[in-house]
Protein backbone atom coordinates (compact mmCIF):
# COMPACT_ATOMS: atom_id res chain seq x y z
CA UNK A 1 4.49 -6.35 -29.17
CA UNK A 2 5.96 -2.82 -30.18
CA UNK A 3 8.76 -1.09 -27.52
CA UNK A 4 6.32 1.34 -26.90
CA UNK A 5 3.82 -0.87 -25.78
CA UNK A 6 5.50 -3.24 -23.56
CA UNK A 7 7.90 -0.12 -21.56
CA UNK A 8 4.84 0.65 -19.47
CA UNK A 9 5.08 -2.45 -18.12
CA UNK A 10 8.38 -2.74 -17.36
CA UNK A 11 9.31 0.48 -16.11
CA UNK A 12 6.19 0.82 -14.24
CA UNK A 13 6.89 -2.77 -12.13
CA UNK A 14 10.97 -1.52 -11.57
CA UNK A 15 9.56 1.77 -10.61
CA UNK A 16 7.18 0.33 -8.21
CA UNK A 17 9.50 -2.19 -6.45
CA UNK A 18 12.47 0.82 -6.00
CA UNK A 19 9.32 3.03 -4.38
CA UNK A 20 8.38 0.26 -2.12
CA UNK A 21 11.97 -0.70 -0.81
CA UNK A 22 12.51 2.84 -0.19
CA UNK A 23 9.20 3.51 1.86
CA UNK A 24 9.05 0.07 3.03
CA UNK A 25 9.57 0.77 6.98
CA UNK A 26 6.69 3.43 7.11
CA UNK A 27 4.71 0.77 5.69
CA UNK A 28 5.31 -1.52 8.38
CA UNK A 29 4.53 0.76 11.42
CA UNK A 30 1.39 1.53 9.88
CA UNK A 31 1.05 -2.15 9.81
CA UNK A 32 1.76 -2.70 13.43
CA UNK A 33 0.02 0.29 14.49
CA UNK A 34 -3.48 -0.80 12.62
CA UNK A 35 -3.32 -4.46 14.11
CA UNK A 36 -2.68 -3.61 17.74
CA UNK A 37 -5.36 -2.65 20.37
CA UNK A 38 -7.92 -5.46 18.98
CA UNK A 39 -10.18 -6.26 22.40
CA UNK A 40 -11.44 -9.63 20.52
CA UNK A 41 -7.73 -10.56 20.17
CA UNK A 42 -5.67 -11.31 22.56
CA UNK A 43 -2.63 -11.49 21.07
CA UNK A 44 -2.68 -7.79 19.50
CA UNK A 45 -4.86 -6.46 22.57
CA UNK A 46 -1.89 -4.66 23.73
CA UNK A 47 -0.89 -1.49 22.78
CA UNK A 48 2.51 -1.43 22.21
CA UNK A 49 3.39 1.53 19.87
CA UNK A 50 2.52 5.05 20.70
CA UNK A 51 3.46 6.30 17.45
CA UNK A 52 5.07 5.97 14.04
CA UNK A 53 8.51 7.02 16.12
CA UNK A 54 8.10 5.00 18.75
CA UNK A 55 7.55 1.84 16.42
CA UNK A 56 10.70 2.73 14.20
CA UNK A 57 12.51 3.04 17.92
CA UNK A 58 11.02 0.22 19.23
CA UNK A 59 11.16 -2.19 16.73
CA UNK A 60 14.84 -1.68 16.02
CA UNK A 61 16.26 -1.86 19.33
CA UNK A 62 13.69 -4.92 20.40
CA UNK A 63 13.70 -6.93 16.77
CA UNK A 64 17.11 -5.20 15.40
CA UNK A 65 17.24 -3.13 12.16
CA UNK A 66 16.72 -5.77 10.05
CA UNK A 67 13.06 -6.26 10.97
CA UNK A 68 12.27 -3.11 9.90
CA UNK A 69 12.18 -5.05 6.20
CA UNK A 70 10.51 -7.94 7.28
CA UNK A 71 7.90 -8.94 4.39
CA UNK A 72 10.13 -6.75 1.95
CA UNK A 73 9.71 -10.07 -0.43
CA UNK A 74 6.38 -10.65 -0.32
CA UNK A 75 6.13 -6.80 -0.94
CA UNK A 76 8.27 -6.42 -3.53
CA UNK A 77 6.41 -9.69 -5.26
CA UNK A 78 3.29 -7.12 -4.87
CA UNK A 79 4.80 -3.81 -6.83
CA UNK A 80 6.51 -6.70 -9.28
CA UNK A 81 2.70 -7.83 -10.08
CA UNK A 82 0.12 -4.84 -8.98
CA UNK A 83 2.93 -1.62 -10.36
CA UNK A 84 3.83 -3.78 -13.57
CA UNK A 85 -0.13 -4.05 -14.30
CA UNK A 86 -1.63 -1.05 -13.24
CA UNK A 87 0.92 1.03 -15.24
CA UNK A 88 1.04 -0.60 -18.12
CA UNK A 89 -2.66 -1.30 -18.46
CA UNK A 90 -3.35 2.88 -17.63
CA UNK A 91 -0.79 3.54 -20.82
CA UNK A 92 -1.97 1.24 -22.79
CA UNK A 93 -5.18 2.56 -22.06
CA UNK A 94 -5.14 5.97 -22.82
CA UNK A 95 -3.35 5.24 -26.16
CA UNK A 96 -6.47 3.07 -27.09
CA UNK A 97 -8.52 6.47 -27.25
CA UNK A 98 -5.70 9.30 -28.11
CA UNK A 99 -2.59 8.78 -29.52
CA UNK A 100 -0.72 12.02 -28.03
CA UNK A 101 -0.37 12.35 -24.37
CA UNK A 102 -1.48 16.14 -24.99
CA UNK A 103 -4.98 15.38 -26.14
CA UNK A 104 -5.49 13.92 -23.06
CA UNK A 105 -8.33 14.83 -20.44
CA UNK A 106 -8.79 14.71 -17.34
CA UNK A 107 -11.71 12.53 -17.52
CA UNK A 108 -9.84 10.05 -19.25
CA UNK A 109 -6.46 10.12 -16.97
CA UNK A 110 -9.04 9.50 -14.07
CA UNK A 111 -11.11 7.13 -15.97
CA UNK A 112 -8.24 5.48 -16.96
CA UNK A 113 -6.81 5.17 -14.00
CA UNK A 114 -9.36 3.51 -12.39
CA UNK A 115 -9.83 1.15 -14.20
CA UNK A 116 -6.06 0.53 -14.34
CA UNK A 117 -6.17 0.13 -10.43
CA UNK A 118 -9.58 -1.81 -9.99
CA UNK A 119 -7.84 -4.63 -12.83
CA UNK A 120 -4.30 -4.37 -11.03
CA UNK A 121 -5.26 -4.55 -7.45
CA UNK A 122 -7.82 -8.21 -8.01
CA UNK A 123 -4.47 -9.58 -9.89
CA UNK A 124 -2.48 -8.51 -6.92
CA UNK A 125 -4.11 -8.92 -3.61
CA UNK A 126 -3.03 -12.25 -3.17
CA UNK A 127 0.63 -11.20 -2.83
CA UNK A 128 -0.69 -8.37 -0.24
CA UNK A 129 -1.93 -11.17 1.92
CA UNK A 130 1.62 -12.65 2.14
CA UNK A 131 3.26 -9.17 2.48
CA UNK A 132 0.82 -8.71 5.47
CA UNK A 133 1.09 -11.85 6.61
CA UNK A 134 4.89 -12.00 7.07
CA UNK A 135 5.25 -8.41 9.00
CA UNK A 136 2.75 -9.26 11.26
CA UNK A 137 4.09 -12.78 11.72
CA UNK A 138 7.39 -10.98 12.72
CA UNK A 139 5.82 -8.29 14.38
CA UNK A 140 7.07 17.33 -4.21
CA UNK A 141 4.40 19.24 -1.64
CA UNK A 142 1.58 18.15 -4.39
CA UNK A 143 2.22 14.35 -3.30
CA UNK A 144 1.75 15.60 0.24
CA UNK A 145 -1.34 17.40 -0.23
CA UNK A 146 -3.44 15.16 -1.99
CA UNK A 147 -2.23 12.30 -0.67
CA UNK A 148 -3.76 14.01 3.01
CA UNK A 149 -7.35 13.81 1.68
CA UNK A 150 -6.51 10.40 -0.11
CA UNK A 151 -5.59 8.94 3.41
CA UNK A 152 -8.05 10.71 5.24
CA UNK A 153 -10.81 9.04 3.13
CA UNK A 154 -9.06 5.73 3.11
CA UNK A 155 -7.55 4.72 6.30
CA UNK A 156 -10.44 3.60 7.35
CA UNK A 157 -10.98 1.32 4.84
CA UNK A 158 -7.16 0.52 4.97
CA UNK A 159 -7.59 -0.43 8.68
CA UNK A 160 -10.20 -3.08 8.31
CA UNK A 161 -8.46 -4.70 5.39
CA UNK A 162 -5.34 -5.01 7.15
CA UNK A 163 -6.97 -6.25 10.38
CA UNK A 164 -9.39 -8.86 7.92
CA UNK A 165 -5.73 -9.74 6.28
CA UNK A 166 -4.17 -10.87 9.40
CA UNK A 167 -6.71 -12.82 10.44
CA UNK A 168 -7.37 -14.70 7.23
CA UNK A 169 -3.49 -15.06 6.85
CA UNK A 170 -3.49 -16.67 10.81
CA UNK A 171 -6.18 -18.57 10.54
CA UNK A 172 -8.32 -16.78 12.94
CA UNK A 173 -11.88 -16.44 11.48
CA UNK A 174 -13.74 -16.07 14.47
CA UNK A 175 -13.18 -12.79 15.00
CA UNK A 176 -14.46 -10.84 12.35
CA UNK A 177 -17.35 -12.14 10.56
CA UNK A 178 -16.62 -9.59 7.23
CA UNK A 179 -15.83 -6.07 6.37
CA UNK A 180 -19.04 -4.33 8.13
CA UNK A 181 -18.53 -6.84 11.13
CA UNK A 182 -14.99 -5.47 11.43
CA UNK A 183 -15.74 -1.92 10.69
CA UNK A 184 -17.98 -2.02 13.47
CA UNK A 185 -16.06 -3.85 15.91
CA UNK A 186 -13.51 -1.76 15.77
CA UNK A 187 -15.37 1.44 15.96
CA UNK A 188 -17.76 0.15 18.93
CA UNK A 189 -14.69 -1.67 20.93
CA UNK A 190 -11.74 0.69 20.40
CA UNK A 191 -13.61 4.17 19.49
CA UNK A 192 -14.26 5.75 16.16
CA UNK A 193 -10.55 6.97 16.60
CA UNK A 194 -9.30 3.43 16.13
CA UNK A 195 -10.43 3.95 12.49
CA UNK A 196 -7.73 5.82 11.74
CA UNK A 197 -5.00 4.04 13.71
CA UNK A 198 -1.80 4.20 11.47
CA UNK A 199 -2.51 7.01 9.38
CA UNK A 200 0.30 9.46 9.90
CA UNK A 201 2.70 7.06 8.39
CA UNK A 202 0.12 6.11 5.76
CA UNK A 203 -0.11 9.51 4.67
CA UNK A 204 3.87 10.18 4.95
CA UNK A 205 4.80 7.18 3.57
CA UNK A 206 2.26 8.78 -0.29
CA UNK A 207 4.62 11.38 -0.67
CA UNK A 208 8.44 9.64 -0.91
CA UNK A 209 6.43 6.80 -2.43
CA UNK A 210 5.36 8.95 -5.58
CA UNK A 211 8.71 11.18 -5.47
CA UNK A 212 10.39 7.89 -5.92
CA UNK A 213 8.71 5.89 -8.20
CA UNK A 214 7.79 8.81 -10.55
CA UNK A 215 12.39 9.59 -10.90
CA UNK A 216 12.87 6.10 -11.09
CA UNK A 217 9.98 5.93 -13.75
CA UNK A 218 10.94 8.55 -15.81
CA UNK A 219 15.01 7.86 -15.52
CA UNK A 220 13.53 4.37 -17.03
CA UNK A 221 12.24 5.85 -19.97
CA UNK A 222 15.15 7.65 -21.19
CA UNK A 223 16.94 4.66 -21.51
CA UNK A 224 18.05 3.69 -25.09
CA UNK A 225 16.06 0.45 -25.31
């Protein structure tokens, strides 16, 4: 395997695990925000966390600061698995059709990319389950912008696998019977609202994420290797 081939790879996996540890405690108040409030679950019933603030504040004078990175392993196992593949495989990709990055189209960076993300996210998902599994255990302007309609048409989607997550990773499958069950739970016991529980710090946490992983990337690839 050529140098050029195999960077992708690399860089994209050590890019993706420097991104995560730096965004890391948004990620977990969007994780404790989406789980709480659950009426068929009395252990997450209450609501405990007004906010993305108020968890940060909370959590670190209740759990200390160290909490904040609870499931940072777990996570960074993810990035290690789901960053090294989908980056690689969405280079590796696009050099399979055009062999200068400025004959590329649009249809083919998104095409691409998809497919990049659909292959990268079945390898990883297992190692999302334990990332979930221990926080809840525990308890550029561009970036902005499109990551707002990104989260707006995700969270959602984001909620009900998190809360179908923490219930597989407990043990607990008597709550929700599958995705629709949970979508609908949620919306008919806690409100449509509840859909988007979590999604400030979803949506803040896109921006630093791809600010930092794309200086780490490219710092990677001006290395002499």
């Amino acid at each position: 395997m050529s140098a050029a081939s195999w960077k992708p790879f690399i860089y994209g996996g050590l890019a993706s695990i420097t991104a995560e540890c730096g965004t890391f405690p948004i990620d977990l108040t969007k994780t404790r925000l989406q789980v709480q409030g659950q009426v068929n679950d009395a252990k997450y019933k209450e609501i405990r966390y007004r906010g993305m603030l108020h968890a940060l504040v909370r959590i670190c004078r209740e759990e200390g600061l160290a909490a904040l990175y609870s499931g940072i392993a777990p996570a960074m196992l993810r990035q290690a698995s789901y960053g090294t593949i989908k980056i690689g495989t969405y280079q590796s990709l696009k050099r399979l059709f055009v062999d200068r990055p400025e004959d590329e189209t649009l249809v083919l960076n998104v095409s691409c990319g998809v497919l990049s993300g659909v292959v990268s996210s079945c390898i990883a998902n297992p190692t999302d389950v334990l990332k979930l599994s221990a926080m809840t255990l525990l308890l550029t302007r561009s970036s902005f912008t499109c990551g707002l309609a990104g989260a707006l048409a995700s969270n959602p989607i984001d909620v009900v696998r998190t809360r179908m997550m923490n219930q597989s990773s407990l043990g607990e499958m008597s709550g929700y019977k599958g995705t629709m069950d949970c979508l609908l739970q949620t919306w008919r016991n806690e409100g449509f609202f509840a859909l988007y529980k979590g999604f400030f710090p979803n949506w803040l946490r896109l921006g630093p994420w791809n600010i930092i992983f794309f200086i780490t990337y490219e710092q990677l690839k001006k290395l002499n290797l």
